[in-house]
Protein backbone atom coordinates (compact mmCIF):
# COMPACT_ATOMS: atom_id res chain seq x y z
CA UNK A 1 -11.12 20.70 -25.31
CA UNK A 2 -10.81 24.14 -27.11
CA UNK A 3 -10.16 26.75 -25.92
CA UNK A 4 -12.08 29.16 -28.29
CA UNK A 5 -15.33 30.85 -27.15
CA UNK A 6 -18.40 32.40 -28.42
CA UNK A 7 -20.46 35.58 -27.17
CA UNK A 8 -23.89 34.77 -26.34
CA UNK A 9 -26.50 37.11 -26.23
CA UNK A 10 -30.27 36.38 -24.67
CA UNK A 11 -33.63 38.12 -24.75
CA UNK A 12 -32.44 40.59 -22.40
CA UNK A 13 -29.45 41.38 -23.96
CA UNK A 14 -27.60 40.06 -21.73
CA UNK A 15 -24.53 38.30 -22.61
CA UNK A 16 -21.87 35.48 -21.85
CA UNK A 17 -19.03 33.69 -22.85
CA UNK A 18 -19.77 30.23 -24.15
CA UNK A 19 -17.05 27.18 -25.68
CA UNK A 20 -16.99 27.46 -29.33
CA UNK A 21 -17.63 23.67 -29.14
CA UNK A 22 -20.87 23.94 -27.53
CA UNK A 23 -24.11 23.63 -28.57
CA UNK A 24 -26.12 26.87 -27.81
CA UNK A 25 -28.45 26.54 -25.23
CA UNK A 26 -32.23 27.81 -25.94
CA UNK A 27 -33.07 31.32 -24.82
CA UNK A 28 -29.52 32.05 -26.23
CA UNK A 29 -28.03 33.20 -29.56
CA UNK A 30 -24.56 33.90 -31.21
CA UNK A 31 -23.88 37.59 -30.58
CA UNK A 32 -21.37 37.91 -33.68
CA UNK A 33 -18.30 37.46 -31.48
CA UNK A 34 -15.93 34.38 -31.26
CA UNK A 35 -12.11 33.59 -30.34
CA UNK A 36 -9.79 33.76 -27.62
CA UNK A 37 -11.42 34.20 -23.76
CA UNK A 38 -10.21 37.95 -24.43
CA UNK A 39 -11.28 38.82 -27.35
CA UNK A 40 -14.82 37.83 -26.17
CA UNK A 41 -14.34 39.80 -22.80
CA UNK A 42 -13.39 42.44 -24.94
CA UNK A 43 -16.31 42.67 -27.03
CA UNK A 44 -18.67 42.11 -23.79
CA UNK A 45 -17.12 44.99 -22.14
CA UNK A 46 -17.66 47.15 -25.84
CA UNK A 47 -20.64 45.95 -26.21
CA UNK A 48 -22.76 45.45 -22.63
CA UNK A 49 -22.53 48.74 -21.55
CA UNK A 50 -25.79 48.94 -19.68
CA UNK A 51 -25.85 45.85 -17.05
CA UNK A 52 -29.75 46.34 -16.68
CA UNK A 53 -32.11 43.63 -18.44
CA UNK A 54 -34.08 44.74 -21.22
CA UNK A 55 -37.05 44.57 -19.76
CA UNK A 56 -36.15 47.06 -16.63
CA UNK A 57 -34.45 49.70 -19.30
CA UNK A 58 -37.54 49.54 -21.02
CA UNK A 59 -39.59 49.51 -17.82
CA UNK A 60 -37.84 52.64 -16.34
CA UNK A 61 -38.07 54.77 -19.71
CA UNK A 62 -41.75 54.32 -19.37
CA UNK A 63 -41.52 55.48 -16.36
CA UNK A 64 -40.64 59.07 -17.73
């Protein structure tokens, strides 16, 4: 078992740590980011900055 991850990323930008060895699961895609568990939390917390879906950002900016 490795112990290397991968960021994943979904249609809501939403994202989560995934083994390197994995296949990706549908609805998800390789967000750019792989290595150590830290290095991927790392780039989550860089990265994910606005917990909200998609779909509710978008939804509330309509909003006005």
């Amino acid at each position: 078992m490795s112990d290397e991850y991968r960021v994943l990323a979904n249609d809501e930008e939403q994202y989560a740590l995934w083994p390197r060895h994995k296949e990706i699961p549908a609805g998800w895609r390789d967000a750019g980011c792989a290595g150590d568990r830290q290095a991927c939390l790392d780039f989550v917390e860089r990265t994910w900055t606005d917990m909200r879906p998609r779909s509710v950002r978008e939804h509330l900016a309509a909003q006005g």
